[in-house]
C-alpha atoms as a PDB file:
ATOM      1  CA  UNK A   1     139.848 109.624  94.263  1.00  0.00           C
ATOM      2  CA  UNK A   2     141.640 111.469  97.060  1.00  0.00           C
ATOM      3  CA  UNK A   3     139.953 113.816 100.048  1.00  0.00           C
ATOM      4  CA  UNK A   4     142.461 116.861 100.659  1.00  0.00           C
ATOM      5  CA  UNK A   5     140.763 117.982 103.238  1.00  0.00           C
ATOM      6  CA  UNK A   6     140.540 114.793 105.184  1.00  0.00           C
ATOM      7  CA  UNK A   7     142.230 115.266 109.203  1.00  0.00           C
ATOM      8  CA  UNK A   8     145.255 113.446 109.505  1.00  0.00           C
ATOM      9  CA  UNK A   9     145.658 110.929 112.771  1.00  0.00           C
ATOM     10  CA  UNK A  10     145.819 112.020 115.318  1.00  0.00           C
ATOM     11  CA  UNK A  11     150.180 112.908 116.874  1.00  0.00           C
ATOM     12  CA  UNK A  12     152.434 109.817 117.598  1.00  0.00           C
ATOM     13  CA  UNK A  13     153.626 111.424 120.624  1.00  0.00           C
ATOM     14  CA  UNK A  14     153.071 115.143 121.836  1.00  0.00           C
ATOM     15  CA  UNK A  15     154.966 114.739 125.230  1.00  0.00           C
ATOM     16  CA  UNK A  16     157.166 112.987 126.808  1.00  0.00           C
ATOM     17  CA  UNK A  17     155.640 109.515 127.480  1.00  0.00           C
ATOM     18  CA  UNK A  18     154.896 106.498 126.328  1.00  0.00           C
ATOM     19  CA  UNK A  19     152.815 106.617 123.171  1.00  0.00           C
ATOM     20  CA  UNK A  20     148.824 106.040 123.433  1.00  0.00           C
ATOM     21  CA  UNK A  21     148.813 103.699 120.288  1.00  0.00           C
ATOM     22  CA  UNK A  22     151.854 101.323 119.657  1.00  0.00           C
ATOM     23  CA  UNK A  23     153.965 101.949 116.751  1.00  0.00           C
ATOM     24  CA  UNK A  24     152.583  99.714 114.416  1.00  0.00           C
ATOM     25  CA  UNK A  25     148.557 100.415 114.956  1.00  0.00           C
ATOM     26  CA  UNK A  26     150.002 104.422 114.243  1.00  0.00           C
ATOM     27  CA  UNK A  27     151.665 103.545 111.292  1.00  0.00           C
ATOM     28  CA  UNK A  28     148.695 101.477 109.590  1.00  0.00           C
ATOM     29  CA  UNK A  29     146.398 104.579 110.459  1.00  0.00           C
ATOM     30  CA  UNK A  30     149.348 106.870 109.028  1.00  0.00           C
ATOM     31  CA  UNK A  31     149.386 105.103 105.826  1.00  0.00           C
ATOM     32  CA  UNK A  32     145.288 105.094 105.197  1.00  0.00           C
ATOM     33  CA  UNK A  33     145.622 108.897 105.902  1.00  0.00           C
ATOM     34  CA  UNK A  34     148.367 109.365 102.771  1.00  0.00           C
ATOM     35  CA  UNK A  35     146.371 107.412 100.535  1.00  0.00           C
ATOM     36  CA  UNK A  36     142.868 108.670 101.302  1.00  0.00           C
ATOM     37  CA  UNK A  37     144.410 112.326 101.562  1.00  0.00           C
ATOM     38  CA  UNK A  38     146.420 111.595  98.029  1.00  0.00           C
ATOM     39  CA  UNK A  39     149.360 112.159  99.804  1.00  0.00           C
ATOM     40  CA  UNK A  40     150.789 109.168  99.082  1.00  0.00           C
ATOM     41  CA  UNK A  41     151.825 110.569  95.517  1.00  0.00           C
ATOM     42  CA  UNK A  42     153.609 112.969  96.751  1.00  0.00           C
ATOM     43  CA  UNK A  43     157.431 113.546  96.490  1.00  0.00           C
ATOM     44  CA  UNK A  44     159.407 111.537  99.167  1.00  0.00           C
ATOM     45  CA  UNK A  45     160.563 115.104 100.788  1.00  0.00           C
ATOM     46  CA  UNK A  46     157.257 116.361 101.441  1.00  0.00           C
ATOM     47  CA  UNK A  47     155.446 112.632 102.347  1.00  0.00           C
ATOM     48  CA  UNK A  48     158.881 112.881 105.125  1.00  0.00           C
ATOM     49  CA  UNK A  49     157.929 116.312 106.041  1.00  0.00           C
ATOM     50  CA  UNK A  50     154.188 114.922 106.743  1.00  0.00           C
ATOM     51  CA  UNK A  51     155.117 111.939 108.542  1.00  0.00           C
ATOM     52  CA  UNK A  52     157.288 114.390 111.036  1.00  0.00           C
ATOM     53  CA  UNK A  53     154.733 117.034 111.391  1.00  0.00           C
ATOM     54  CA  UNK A  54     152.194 113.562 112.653  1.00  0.00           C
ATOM     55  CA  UNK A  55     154.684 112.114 114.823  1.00  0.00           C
ATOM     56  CA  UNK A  56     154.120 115.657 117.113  1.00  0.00           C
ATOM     57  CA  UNK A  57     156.564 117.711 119.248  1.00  0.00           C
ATOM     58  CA  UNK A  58     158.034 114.661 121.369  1.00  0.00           C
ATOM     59  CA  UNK A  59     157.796 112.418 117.865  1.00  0.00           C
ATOM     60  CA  UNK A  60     159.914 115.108 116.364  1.00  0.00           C
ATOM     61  CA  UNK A  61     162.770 115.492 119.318  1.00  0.00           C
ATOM     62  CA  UNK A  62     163.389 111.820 119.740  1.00  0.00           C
ATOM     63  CA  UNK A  63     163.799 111.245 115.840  1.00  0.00           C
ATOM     64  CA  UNK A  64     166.407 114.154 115.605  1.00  0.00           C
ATOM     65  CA  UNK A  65     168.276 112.118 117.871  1.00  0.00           C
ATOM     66  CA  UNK A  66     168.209 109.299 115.677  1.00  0.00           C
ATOM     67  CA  UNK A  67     171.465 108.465 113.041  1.00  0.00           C
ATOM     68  CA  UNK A  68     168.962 109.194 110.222  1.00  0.00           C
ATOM     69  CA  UNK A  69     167.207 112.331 111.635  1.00  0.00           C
ATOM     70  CA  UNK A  70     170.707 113.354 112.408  1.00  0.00           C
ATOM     71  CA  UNK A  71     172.444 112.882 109.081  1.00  0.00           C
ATOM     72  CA  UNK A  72     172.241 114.955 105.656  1.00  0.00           C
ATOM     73  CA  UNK A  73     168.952 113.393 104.943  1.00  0.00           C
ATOM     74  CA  UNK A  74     167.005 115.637 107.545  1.00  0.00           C
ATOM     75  CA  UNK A  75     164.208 118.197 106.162  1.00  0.00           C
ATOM     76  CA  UNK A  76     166.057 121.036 104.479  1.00  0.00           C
ATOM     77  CA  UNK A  77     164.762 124.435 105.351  1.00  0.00           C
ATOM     78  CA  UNK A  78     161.787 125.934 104.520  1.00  0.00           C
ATOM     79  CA  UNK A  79     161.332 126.932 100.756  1.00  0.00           C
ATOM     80  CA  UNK A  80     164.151 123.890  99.847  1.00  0.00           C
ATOM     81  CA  UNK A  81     163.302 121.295  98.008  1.00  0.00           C
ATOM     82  CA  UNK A  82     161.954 118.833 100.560  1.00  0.00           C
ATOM     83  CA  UNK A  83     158.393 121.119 100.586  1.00  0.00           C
ATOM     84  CA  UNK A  84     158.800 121.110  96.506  1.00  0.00           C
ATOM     85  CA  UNK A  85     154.841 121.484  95.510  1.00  0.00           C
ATOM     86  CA  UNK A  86     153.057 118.570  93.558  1.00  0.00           C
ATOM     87  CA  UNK A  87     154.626 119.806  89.572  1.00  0.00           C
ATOM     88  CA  UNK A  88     157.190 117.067  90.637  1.00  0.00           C
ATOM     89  CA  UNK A  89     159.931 119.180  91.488  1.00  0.00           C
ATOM     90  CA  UNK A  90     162.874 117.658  92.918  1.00  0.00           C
ATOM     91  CA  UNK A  91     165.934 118.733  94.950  1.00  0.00           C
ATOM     92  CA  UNK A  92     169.385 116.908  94.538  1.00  0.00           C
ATOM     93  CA  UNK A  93     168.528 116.478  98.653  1.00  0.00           C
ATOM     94  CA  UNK A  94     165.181 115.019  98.613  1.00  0.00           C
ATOM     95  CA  UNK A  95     166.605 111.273  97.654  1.00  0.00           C
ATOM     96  CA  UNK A  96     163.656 108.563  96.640  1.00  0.00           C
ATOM     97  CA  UNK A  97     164.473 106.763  99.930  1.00  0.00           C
ATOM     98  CA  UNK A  98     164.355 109.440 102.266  1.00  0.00           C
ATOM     99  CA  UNK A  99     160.563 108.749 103.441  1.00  0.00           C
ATOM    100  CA  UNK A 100     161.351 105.321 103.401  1.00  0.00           C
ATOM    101  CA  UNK A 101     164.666 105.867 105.552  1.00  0.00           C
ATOM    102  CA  UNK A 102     162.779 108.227 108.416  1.00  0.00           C
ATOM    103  CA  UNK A 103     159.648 105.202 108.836  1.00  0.00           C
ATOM    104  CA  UNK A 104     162.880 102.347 109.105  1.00  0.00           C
ATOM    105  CA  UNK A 105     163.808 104.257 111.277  1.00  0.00           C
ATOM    106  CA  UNK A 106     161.282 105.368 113.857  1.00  0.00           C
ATOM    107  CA  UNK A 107     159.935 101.672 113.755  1.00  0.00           C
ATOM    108  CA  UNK A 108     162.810 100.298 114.731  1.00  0.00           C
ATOM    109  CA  UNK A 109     163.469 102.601 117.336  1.00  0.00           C
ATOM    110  CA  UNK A 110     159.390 102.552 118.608  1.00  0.00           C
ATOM    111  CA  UNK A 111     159.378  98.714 118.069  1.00  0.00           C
ATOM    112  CA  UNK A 112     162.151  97.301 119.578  1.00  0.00           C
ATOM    113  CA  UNK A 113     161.156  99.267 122.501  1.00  0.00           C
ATOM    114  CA  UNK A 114     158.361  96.269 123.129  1.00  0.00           C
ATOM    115  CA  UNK A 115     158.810  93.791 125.518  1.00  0.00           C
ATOM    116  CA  UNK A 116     158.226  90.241 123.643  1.00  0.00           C
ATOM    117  CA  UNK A 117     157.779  88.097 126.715  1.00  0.00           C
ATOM    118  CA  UNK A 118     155.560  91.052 128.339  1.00  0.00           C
ATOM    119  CA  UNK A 119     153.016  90.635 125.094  1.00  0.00           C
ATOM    120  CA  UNK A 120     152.840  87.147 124.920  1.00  0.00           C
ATOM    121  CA  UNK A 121     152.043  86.944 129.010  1.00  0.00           C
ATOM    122  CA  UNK A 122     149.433  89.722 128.072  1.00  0.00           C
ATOM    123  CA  UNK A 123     147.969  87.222 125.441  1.00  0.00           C
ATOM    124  CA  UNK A 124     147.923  84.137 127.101  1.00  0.00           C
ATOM    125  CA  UNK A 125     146.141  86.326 130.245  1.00  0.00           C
ATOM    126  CA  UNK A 126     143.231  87.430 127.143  1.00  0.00           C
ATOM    127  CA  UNK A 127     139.880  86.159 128.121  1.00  0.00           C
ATOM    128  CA  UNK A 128     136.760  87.260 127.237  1.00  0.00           C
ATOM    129  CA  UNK A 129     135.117  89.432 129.398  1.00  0.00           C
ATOM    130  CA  UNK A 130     131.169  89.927 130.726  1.00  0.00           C
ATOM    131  CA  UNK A 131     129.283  90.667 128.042  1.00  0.00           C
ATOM    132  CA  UNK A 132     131.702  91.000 125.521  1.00  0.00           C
ATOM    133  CA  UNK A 133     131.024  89.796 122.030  1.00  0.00           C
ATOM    134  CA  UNK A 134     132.675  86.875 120.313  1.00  0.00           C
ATOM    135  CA  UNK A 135     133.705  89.422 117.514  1.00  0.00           C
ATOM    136  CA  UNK A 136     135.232  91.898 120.137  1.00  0.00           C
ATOM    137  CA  UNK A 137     136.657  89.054 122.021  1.00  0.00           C
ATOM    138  CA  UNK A 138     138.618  87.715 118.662  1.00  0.00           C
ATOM    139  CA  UNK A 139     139.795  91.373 117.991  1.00  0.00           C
ATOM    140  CA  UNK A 140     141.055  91.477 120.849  1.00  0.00           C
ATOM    141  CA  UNK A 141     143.103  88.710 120.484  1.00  0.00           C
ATOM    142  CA  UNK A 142     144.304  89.599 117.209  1.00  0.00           C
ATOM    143  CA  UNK A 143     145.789  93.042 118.010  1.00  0.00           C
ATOM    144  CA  UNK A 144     147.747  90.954 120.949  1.00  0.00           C
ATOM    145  CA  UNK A 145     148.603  87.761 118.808  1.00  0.00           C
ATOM    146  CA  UNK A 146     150.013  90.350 116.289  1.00  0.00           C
ATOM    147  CA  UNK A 147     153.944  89.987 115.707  1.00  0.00           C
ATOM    148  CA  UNK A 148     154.103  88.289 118.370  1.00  0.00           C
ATOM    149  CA  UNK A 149     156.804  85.581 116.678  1.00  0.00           C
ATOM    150  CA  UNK A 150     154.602  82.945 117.518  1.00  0.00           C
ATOM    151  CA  UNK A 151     155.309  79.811 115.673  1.00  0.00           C
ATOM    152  CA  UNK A 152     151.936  79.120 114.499  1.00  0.00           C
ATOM    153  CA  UNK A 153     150.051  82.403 114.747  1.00  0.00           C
ATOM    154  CA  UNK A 154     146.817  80.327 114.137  1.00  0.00           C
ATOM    155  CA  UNK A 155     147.426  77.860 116.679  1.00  0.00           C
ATOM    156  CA  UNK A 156     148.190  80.292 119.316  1.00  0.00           C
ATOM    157  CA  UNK A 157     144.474  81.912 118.722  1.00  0.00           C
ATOM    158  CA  UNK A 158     143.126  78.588 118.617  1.00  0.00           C
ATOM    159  CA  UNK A 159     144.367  77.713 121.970  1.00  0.00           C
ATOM    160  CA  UNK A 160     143.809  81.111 123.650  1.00  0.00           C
ATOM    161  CA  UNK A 161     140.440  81.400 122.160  1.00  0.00           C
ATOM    162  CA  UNK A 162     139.522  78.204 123.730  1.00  0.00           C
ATOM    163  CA  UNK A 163     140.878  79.178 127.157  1.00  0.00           C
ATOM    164  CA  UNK A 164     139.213  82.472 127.342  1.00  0.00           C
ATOM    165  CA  UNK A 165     135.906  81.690 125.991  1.00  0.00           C
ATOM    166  CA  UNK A 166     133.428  82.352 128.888  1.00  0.00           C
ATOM    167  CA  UNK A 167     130.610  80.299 128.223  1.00  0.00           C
ATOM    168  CA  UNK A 168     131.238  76.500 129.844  1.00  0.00           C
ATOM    169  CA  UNK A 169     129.213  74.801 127.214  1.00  0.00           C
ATOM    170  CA  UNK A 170     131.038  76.338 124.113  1.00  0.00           C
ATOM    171  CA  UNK A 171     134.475  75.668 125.620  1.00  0.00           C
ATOM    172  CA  UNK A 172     133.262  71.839 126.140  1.00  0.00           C
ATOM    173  CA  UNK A 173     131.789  71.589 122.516  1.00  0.00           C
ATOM    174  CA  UNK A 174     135.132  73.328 121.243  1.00  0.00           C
ATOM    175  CA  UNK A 175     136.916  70.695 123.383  1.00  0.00           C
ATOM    176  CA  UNK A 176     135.266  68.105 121.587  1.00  0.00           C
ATOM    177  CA  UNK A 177     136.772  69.027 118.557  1.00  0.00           C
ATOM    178  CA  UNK A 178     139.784  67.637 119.171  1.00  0.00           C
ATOM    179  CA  UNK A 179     143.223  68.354 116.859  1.00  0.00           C
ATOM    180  CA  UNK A 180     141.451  69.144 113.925  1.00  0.00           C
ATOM    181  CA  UNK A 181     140.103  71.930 115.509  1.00  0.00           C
ATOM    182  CA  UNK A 182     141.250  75.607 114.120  1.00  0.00           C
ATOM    183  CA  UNK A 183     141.017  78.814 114.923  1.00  0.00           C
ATOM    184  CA  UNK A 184     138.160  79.345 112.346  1.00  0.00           C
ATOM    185  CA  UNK A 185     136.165  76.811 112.947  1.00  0.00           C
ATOM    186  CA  UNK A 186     136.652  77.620 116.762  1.00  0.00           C
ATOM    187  CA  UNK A 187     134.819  81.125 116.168  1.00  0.00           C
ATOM    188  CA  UNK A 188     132.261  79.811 113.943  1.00  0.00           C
ATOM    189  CA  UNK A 189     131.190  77.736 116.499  1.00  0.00           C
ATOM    190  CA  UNK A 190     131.245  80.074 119.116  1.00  0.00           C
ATOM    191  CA  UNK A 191     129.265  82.534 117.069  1.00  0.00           C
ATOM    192  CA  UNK A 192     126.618  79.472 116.417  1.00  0.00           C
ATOM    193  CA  UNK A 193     126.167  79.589 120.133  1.00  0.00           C
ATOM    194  CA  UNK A 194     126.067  82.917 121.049  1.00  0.00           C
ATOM    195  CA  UNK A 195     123.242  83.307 117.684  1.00  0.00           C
ATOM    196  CA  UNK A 196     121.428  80.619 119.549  1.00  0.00           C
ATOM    197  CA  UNK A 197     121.667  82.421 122.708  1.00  0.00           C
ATOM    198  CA  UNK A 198     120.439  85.661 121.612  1.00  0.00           C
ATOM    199  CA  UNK A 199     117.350  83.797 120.190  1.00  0.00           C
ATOM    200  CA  UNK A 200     115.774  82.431 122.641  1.00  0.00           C
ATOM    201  CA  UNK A 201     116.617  85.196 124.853  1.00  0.00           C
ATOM    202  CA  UNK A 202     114.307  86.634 122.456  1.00  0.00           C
ATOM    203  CA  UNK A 203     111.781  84.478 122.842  1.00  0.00           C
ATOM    204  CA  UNK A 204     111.507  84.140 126.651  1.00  0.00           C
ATOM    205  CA  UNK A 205     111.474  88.216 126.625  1.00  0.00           C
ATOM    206  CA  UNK A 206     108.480  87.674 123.829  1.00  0.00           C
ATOM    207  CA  UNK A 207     106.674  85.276 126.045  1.00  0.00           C
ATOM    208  CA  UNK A 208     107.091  86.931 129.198  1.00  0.00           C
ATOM    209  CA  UNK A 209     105.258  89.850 127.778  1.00  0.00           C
ATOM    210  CA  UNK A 210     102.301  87.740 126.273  1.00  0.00           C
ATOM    211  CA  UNK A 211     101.743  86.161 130.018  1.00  0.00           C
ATOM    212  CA  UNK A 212     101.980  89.640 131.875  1.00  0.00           C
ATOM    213  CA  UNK A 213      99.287  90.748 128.973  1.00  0.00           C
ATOM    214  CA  UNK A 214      97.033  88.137 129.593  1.00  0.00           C
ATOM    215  CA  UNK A 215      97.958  88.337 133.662  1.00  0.00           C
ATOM    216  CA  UNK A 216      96.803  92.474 133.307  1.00  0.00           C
ATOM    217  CA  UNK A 217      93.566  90.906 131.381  1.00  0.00           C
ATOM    218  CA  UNK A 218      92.302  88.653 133.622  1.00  0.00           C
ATOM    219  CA  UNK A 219      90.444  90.460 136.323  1.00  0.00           C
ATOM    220  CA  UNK A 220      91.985  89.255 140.138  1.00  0.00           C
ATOM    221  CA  UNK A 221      89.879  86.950 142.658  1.00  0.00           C
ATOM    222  CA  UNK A 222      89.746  89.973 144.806  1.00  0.00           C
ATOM    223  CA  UNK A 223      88.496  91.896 142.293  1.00  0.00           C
ATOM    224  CA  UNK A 224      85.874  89.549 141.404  1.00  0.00           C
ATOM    225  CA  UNK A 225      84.715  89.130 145.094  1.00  0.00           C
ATOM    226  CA  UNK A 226      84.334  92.865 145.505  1.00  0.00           C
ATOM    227  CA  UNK A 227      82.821  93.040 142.178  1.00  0.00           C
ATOM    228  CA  UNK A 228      80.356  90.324 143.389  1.00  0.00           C
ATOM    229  CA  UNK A 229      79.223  92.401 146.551  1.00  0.00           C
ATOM    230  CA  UNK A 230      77.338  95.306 145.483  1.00  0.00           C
ATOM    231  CA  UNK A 231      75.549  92.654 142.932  1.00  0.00           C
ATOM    232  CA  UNK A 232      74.789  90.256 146.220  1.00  0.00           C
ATOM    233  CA  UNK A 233      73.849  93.164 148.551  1.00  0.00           C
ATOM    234  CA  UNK A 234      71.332  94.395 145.528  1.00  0.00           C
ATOM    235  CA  UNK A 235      69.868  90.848 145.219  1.00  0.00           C
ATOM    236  CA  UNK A 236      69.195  90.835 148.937  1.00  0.00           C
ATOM    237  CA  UNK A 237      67.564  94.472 148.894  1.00  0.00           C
ATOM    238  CA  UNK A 238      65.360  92.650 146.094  1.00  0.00           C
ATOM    239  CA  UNK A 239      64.398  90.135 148.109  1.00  0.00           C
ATOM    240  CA  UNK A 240      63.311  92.268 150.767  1.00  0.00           C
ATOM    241  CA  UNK A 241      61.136  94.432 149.387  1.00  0.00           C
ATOM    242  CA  UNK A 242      59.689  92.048 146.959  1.00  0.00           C
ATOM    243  CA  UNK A 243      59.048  89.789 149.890  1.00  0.00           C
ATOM    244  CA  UNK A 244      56.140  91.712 151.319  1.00  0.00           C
ATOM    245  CA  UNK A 245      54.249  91.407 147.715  1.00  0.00           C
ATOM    246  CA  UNK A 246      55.201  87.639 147.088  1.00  0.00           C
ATOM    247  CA  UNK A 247      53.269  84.898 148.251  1.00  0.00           C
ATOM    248  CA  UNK A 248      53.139  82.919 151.254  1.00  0.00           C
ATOM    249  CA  UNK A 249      55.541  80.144 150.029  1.00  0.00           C
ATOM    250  CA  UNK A 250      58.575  82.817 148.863  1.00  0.00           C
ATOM    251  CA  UNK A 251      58.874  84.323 152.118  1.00  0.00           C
ATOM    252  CA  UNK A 252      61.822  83.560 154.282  1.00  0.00           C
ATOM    253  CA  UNK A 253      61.110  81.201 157.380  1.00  0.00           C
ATOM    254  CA  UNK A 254      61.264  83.968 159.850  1.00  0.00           C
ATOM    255  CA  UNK A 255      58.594  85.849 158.077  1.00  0.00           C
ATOM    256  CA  UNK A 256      56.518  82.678 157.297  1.00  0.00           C
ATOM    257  CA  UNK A 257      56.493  82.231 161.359  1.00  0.00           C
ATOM    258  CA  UNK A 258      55.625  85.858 161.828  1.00  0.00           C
ATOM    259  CA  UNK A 259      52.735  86.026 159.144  1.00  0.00           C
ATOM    260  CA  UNK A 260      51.119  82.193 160.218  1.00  0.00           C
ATOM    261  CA  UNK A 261      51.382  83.989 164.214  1.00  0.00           C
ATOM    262  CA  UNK A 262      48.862  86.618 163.255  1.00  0.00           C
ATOM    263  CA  UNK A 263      47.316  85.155 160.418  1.00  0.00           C
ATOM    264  CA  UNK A 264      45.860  83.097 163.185  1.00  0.00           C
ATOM    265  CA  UNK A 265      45.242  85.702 165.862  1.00  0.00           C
ATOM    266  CA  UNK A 266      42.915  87.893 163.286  1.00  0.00           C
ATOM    267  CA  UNK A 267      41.715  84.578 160.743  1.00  0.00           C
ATOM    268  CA  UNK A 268      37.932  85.879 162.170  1.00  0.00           C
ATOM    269  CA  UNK A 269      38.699  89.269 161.284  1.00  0.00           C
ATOM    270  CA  UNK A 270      37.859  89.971 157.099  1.00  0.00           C
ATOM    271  CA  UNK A 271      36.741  93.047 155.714  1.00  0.00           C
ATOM    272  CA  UNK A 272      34.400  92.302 152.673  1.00  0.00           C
ATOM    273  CA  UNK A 273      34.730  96.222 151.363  1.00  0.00           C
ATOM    274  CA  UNK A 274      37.837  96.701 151.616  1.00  0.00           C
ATOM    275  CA  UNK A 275      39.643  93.360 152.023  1.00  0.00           C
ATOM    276  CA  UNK A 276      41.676  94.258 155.557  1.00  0.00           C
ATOM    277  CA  UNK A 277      41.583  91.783 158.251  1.00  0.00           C
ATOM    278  CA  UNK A 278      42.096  94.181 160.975  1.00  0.00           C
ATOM    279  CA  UNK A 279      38.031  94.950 160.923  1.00  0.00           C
ATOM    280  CA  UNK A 280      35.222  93.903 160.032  1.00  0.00           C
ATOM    281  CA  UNK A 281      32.851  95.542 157.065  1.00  0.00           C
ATOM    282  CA  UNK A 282      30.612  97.197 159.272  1.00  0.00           C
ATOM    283  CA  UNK A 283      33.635  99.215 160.958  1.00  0.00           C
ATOM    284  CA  UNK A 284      32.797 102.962 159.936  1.00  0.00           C
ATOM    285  CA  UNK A 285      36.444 103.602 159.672  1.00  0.00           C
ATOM    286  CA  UNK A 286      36.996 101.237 156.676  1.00  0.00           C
ATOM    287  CA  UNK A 287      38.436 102.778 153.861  1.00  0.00           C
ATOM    288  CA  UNK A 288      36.179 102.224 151.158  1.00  0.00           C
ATOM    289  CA  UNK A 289      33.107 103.672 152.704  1.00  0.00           C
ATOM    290  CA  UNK A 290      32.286 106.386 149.827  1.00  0.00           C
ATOM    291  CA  UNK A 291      34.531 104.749 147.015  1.00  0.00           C
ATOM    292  CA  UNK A 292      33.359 103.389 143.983  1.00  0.00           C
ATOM    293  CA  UNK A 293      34.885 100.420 142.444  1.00  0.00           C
ATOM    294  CA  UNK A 294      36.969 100.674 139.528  1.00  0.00           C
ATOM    295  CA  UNK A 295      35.707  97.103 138.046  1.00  0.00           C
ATOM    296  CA  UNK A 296      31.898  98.155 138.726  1.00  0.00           C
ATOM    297  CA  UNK A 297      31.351 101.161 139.373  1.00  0.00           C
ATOM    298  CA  UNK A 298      29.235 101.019 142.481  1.00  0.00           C
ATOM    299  CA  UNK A 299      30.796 102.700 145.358  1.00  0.00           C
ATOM    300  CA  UNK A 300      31.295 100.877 148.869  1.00  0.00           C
ATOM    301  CA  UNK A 301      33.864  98.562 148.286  1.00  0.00           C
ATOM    302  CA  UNK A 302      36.687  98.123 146.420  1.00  0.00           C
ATOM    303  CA  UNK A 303      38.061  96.522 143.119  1.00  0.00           C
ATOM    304  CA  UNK A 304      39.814  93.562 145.109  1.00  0.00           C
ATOM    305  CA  UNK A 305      36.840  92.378 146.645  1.00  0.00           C
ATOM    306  CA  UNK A 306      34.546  92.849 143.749  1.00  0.00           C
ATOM    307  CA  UNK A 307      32.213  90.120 143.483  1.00  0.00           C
ATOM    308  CA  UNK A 308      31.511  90.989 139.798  1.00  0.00           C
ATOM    309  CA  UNK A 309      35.180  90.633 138.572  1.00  0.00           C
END
């Protein structure tokens, strides 16, 4: 299945300087784009003509200055048979090689342009940053390790890996591997870690939030104190005006000293119709001259002092 309408890559190189992607990252995008796109089936004219128009204005200029954008196998003019549509037909100019002739040669030209003692210092200099993933971190060092001309390609990630691994106690547990340690194995290991990590980062962020609930639960000592004061202050109002009604024994000793001080001044002093000791029953101004007794019913004292209850 092919998508015509897909968007090519985006240009090699639209002015002059030096490309954003190198050579061979462009080219593997390049090549996705002709099969996805069904380009790839086309005749090697118009796949040339394709690869020419991606390459941008720059792209263009430098490969007519190459021997094969130079020589008879250049695009022919428009209408010619190197834009021949997709019935298959073919010019006598459009050769089968002549897509395969332009990408020889821009990669050699693009490629040899890259310093191989330049990449492999940038390599060996490849640790893992802050934060940065163990997958991100072996990318990384595959798109640097890659041709390279290293003698063992997996040895060389192996090593570097274990160099620029940022966390002390996988590079000591990788250490501990010893020679049969490879490159494989090293990122398994490393990835065993940082699962571990993440977990009980998880966990300490899980319990942390069950404390601070139960912290935002539990009511403060403050809080309790102040709570505890209106109920205290109430208790003592209580008192108070429950201590004038209680008996003798319930009073506080400062009122026990007060009431035995004139208990005794007026102990001769007893009302018999009223029950005051601040007269005597014969005082005209006692209160229950007139009243009639709720217990009774005779009138000239009062229930409290009924004889009859």
């Amino acid at each position: 299945m092919s998508f015509p309408g897909l968007a090519p890559p985006s240009v090699f190189l639209a002015t002059p300087s030096r490309p954003p992607l190198p050579w061979e990252q462009w080219e593997k995008m390049f090549n996705v784009y002709l099969v996805t796109s069904g380009a790839a089936e086309f005749a090697p004219g118009r796949r040339k003509a394709i690869l020419l128009h991606c390459l941008g204005a720059e792209g263009q200029r430098i490969y007519q200055t190459l021997p094969a954008g130079s020589s008879a196998a250049a695009p022919a003019a428009p209408g010619a048979a190197a834009l021949a549509d997709e019935d298959g037909d073919k010019s006598a100019a459009a050769t089968s090689d002549e897509y395969d002739t332009a990408l020889v040669a821009l990669r050699h030209h693009f490629s040899t342009s890259c310093n191989v003692v330049v990449e492999r210092h940038r390599f060996h200099r490849c640790c893992q940053h802050s934060g940065e993933s163990i997958h991100d971190f072996v990318a990384a060092l595959w798109e640097l390790a890659s041709h390279r001309s290293f003698v063992s390609q997996d040895e060389a990630l192996r090593d570097q890996f274990v160099v620029g691994i940022a966390s002390n106690r996988v590079h000591e547990r990788l250490l501990l591997e010893g020679p049969s340690l490879s490159f494989e194995s090293s990122v398994r290991i490393a990835l065993q870690f940082e699962q571990a990590a993440e977990e009980l980062k998880e966990f300490s962020l899980s319990v942390d939030q069950v404390s601070l609930q139960r912290r935002r639960k539990k009511p403060s000592h403050s809080s309790q104190k102040s709570d505890s004061q209106p109920a205290a202050h109430f208790q003592q109002q209580l008192t108070k005006s429950a201590g004038s009604h209680a008996p003798q024994r319930n009073r506080p000793p400062e009122r026990n000293r007060e009431w035995s001080r004139c208990s005794a001044s007026s102990a001769s002093l007893h009302c018999s119709r009223c029950g005051s000791r601040d007269h005597l029953a014969s005082d005209s101004q006692c209160p229950a001259h007139g009243k009639s007794c709720l217990f009774c019913g005779h009138k000239g004292h009062f229930q409290n002092v009924c004889n009859r209850e």
